[in-house]
C-alpha atoms as a PDB file:
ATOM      1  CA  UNK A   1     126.938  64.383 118.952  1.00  0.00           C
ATOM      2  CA  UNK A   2     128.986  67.592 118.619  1.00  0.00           C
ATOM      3  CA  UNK A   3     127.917  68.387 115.329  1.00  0.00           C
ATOM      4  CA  UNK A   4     123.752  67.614 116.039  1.00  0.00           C
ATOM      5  CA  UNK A   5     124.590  69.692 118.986  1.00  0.00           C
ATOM      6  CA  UNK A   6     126.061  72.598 116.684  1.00  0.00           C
ATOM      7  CA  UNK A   7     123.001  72.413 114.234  1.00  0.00           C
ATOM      8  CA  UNK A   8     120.468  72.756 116.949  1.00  0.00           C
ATOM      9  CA  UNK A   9     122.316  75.758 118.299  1.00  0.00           C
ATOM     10  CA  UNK A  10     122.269  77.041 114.937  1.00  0.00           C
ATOM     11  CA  UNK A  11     118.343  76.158 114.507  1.00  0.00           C
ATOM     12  CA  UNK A  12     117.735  78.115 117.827  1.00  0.00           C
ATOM     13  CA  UNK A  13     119.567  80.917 117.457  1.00  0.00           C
ATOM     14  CA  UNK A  14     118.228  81.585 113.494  1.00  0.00           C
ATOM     15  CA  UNK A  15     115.251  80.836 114.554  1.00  0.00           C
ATOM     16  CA  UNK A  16     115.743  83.783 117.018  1.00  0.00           C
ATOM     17  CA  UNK A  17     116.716  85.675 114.795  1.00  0.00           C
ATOM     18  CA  UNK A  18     114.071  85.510 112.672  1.00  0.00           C
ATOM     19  CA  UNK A  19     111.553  86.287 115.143  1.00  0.00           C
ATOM     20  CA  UNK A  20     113.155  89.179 116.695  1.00  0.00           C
ATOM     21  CA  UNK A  21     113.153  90.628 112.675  1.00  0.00           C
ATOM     22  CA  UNK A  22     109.411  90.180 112.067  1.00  0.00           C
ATOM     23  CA  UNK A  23     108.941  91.351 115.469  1.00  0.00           C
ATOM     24  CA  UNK A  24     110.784  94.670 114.520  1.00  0.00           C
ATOM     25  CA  UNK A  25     109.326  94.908 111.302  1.00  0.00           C
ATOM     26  CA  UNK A  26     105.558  94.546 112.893  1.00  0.00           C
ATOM     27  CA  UNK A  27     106.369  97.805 115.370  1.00  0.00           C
ATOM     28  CA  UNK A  28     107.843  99.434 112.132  1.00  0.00           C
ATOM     29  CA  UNK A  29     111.798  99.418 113.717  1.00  0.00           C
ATOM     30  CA  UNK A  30     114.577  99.760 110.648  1.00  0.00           C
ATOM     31  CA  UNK A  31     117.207  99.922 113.369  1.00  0.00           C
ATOM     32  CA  UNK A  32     118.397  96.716 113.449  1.00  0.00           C
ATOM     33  CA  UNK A  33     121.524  95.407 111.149  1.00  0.00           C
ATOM     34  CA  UNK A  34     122.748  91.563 111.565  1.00  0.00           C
ATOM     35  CA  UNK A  35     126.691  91.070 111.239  1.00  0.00           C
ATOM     36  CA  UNK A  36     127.701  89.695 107.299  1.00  0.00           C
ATOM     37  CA  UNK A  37     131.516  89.872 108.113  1.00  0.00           C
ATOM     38  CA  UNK A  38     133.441  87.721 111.201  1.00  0.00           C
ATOM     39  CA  UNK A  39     131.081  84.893 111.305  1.00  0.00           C
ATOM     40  CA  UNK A  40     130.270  81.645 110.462  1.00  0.00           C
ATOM     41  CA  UNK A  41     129.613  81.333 106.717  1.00  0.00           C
ATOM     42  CA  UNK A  42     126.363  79.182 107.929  1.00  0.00           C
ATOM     43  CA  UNK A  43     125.395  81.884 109.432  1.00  0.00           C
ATOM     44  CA  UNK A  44     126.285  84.779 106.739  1.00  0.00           C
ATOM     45  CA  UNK A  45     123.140  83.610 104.488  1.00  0.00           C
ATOM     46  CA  UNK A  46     120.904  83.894 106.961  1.00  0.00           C
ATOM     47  CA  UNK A  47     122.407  87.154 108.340  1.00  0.00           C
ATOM     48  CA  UNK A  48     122.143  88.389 104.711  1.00  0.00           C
ATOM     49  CA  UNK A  49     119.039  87.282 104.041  1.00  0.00           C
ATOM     50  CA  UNK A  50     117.194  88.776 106.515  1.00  0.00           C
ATOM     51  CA  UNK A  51     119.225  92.157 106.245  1.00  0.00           C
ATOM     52  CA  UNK A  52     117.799  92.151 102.947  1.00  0.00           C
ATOM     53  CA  UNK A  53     113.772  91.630 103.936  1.00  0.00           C
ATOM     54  CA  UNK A  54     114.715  94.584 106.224  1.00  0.00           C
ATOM     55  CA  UNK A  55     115.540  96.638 103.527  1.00  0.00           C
ATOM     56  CA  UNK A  56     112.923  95.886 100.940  1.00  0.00           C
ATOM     57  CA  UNK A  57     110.300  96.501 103.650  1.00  0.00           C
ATOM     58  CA  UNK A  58     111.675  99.823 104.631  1.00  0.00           C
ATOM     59  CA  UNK A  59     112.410 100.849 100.861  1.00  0.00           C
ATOM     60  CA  UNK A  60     108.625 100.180 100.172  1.00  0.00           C
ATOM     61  CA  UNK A  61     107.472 102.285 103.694  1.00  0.00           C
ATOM     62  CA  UNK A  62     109.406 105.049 102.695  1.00  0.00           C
ATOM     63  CA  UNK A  63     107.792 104.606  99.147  1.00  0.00           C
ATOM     64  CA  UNK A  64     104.357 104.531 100.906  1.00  0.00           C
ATOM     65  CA  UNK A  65     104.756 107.235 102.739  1.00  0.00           C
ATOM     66  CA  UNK A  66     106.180 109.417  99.691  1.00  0.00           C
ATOM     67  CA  UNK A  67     102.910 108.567  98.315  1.00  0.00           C
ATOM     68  CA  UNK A  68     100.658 109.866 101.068  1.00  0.00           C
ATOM     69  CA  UNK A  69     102.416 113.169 100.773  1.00  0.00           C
ATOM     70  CA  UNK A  70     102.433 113.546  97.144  1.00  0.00           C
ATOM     71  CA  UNK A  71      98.275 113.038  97.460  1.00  0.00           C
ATOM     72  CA  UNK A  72      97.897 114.575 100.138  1.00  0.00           C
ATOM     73  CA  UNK A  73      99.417 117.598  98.312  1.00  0.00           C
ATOM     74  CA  UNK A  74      97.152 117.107  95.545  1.00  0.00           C
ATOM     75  CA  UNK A  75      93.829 116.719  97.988  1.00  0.00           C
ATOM     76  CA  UNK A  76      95.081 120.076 100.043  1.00  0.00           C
ATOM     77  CA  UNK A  77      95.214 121.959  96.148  1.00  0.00           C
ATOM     78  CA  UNK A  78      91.713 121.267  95.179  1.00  0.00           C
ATOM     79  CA  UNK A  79      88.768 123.923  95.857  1.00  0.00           C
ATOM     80  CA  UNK A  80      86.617 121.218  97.195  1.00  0.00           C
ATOM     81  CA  UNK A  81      86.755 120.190 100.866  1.00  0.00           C
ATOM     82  CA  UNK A  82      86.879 116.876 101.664  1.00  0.00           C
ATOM     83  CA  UNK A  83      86.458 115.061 104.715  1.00  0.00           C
ATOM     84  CA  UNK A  84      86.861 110.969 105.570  1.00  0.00           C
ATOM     85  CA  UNK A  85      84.689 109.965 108.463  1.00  0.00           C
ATOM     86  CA  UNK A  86      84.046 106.384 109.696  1.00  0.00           C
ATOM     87  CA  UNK A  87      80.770 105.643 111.550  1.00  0.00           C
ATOM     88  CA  UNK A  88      81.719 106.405 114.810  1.00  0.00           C
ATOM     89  CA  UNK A  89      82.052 109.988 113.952  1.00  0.00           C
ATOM     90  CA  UNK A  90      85.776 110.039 113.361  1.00  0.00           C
ATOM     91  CA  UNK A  91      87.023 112.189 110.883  1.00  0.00           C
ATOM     92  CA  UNK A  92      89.983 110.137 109.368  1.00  0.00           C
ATOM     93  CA  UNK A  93      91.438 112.580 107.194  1.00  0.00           C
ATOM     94  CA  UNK A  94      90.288 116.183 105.623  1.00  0.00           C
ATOM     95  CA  UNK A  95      92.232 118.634 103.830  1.00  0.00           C
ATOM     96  CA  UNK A  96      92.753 122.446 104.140  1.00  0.00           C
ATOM     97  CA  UNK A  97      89.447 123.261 102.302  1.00  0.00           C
ATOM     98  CA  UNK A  98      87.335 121.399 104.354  1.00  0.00           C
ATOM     99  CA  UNK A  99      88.872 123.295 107.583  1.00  0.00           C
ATOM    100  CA  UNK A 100      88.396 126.715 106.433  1.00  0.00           C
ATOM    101  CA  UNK A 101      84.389 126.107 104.926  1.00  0.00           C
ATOM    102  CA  UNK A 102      83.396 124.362 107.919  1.00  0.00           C
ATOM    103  CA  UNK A 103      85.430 127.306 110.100  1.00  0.00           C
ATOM    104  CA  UNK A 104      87.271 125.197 112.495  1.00  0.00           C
ATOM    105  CA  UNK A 105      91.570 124.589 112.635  1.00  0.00           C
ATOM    106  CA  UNK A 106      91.529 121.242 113.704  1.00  0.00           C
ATOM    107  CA  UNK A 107      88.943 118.386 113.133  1.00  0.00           C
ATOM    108  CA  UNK A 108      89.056 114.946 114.709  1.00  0.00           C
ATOM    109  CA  UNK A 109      85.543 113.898 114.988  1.00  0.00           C
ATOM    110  CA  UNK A 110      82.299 115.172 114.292  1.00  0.00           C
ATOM    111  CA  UNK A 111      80.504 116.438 117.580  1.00  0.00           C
ATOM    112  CA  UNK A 112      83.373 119.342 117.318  1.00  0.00           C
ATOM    113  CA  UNK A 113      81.411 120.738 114.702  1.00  0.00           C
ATOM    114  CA  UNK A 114      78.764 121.740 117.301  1.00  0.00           C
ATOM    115  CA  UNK A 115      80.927 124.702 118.149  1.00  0.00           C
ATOM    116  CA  UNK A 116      80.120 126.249 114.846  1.00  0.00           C
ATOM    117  CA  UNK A 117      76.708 125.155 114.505  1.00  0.00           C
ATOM    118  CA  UNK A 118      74.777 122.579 115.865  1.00  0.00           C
ATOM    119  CA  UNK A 119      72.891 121.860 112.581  1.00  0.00           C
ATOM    120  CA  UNK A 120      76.373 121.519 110.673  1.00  0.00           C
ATOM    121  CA  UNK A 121      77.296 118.479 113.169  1.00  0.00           C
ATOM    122  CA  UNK A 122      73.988 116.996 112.347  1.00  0.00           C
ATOM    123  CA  UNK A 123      74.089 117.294 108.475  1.00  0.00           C
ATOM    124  CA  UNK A 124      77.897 116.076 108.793  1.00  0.00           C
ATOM    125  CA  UNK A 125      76.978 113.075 110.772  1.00  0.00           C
ATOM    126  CA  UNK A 126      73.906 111.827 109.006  1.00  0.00           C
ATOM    127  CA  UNK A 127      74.436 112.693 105.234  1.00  0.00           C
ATOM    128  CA  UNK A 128      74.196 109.170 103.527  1.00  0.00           C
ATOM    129  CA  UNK A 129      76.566 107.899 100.588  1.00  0.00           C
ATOM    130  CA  UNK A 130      74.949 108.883  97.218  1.00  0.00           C
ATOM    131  CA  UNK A 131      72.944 112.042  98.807  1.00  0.00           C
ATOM    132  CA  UNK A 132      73.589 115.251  98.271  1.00  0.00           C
ATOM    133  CA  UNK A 133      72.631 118.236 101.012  1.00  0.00           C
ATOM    134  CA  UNK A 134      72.905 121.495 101.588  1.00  0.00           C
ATOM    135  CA  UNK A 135      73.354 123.280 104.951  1.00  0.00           C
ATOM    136  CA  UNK A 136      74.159 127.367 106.023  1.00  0.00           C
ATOM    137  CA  UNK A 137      75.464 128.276 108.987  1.00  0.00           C
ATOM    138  CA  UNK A 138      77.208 131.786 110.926  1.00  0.00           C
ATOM    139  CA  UNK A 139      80.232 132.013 111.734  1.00  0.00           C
ATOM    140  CA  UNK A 140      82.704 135.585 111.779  1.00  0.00           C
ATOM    141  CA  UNK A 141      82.238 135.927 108.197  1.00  0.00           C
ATOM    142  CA  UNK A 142      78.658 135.608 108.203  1.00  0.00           C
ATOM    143  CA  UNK A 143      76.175 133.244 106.331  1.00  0.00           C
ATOM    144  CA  UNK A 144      78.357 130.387 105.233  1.00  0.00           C
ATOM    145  CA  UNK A 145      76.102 128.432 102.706  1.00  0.00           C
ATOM    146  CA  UNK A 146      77.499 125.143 101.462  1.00  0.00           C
ATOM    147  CA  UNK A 147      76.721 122.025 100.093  1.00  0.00           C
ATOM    148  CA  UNK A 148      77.731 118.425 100.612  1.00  0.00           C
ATOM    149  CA  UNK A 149      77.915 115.292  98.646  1.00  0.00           C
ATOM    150  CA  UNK A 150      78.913 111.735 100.807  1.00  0.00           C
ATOM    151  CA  UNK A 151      80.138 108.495  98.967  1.00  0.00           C
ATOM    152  CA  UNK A 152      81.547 105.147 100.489  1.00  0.00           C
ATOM    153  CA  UNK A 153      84.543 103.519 100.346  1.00  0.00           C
ATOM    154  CA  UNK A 154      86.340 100.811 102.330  1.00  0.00           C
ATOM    155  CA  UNK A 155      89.494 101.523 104.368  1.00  0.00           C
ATOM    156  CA  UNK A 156      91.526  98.650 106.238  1.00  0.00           C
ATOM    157  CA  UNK A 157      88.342  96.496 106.139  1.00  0.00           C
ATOM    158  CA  UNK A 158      86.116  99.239 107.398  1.00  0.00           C
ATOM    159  CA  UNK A 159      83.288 101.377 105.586  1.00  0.00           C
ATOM    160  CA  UNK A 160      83.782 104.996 105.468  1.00  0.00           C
ATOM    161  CA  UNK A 161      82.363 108.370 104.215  1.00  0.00           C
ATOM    162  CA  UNK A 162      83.892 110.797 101.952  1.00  0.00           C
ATOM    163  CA  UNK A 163      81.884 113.851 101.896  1.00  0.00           C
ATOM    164  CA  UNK A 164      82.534 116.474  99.297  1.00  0.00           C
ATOM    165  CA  UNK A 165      81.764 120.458 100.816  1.00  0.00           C
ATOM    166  CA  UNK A 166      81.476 123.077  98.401  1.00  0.00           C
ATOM    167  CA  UNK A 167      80.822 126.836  99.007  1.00  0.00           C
ATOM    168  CA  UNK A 168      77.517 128.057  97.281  1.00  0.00           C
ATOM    169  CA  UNK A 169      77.757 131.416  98.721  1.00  0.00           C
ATOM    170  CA  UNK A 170      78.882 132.771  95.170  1.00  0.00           C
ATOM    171  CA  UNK A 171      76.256 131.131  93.758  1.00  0.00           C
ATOM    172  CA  UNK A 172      73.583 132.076  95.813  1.00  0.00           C
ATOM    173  CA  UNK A 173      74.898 135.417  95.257  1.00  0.00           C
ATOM    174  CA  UNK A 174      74.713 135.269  91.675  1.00  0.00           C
ATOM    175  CA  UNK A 175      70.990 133.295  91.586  1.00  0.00           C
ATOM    176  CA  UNK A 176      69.969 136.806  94.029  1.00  0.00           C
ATOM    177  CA  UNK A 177      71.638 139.316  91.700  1.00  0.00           C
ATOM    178  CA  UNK A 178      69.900 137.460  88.212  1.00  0.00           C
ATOM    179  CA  UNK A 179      66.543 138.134  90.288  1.00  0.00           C
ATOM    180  CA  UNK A 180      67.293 141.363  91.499  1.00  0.00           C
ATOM    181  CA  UNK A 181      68.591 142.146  87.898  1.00  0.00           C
ATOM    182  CA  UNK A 182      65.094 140.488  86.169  1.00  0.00           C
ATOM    183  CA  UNK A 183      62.687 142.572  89.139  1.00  0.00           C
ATOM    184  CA  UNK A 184      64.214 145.895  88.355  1.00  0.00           C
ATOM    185  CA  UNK A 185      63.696 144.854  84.636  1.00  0.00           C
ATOM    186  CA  UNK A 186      60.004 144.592  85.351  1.00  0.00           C
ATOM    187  CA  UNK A 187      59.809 147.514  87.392  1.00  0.00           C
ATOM    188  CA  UNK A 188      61.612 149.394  84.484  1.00  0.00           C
ATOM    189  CA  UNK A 189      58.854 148.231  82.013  1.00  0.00           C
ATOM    190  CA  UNK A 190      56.351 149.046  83.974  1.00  0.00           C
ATOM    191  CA  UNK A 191      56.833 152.627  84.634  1.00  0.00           C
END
């Protein structure tokens, strides 16, 4: 009887144990260490065991997260802004780019485009995966013309945008100078 007795306590209190760790592990706490030394050796496996699901799990965190830095590095260095918005409006994630051609600091959803230009928010919020746009809009620096490009992707089970933005200023600039440039060609001729 003492010994059935024993094994239940043991049953109860590793099964304890094992749902205070996945309990931890789901709110993302590392904190937690069970005792390996001055205990039953029943109990040392377990105790072990579950030290070492701890640590896996946190190894491949800190891996994920050394990840999202390293591309989020890479998606701040390009010259094209990019923005990730889900259907509500919500922009998910953007990079540096994106920030300074649509002239805002911060960007958490959509409608906050309106401060810049009401058109903007619109083209933002209703540009389609596989079309491309084009918008212009003032802010302090003047005419800001840019185009956009949105494709779809699924994140965590739900669809989302990426939309490309581009400046075209410089190449509205050159299109205007080639013109100017053939007109005063003509002009030449003809006098």
């Amino acid at each position: 009887v003492f010994t059935l007795a024993n094994l239940v306590n043991f049953y109860r209190r590793d099964r304890r144990k094992i749902a205070f760790t996945f309990d931890a592990l789901d709110n993302k706490d590392y904190s937690f260490k069970f005792a390996t030394k001055d205990i039953e050796p029943d109990e040392v496996l377990v105790n072990e065991s579950l030290n070492r699901i701890k640590q896996i799990l946190q190894e491949a965190g800190n891996e994920a997260r050394q990840k999202e830095k390293y591309y989020e590095v890479i998606i701040n260095s390009v010259n094209t802004g990019i923005l990730v918005v889900d259907d509500k409006g919500n922009v998910l994630q953007n990079n540096d780019q994106a920030l300074r051609l649509l002239g805002v600091s911060v960007l958490t959803h959509c409608s906050q485009l309106s401060k810049v230009d009401d058109m903007l928010e619109k083209v933002i919020t209703e540009i389609l995966p596989g079309e491309k746009k084009q918008t212009s809009f003032q802010d302090e620096r003047g005419t800001e013309n840019i185009s956009l490009s949105a494709s779809s992707a699924t994140l965590d089970n739900e669809k989302v945008r990426i939309i490309a933005v581009n400046d075209i200023n410089s190449e509205l600039d050159e299109n205007e100078l080639d013109s100017w440039i053939k007109l005063i060609r003509v002009l030449t001729h003809e006098i």
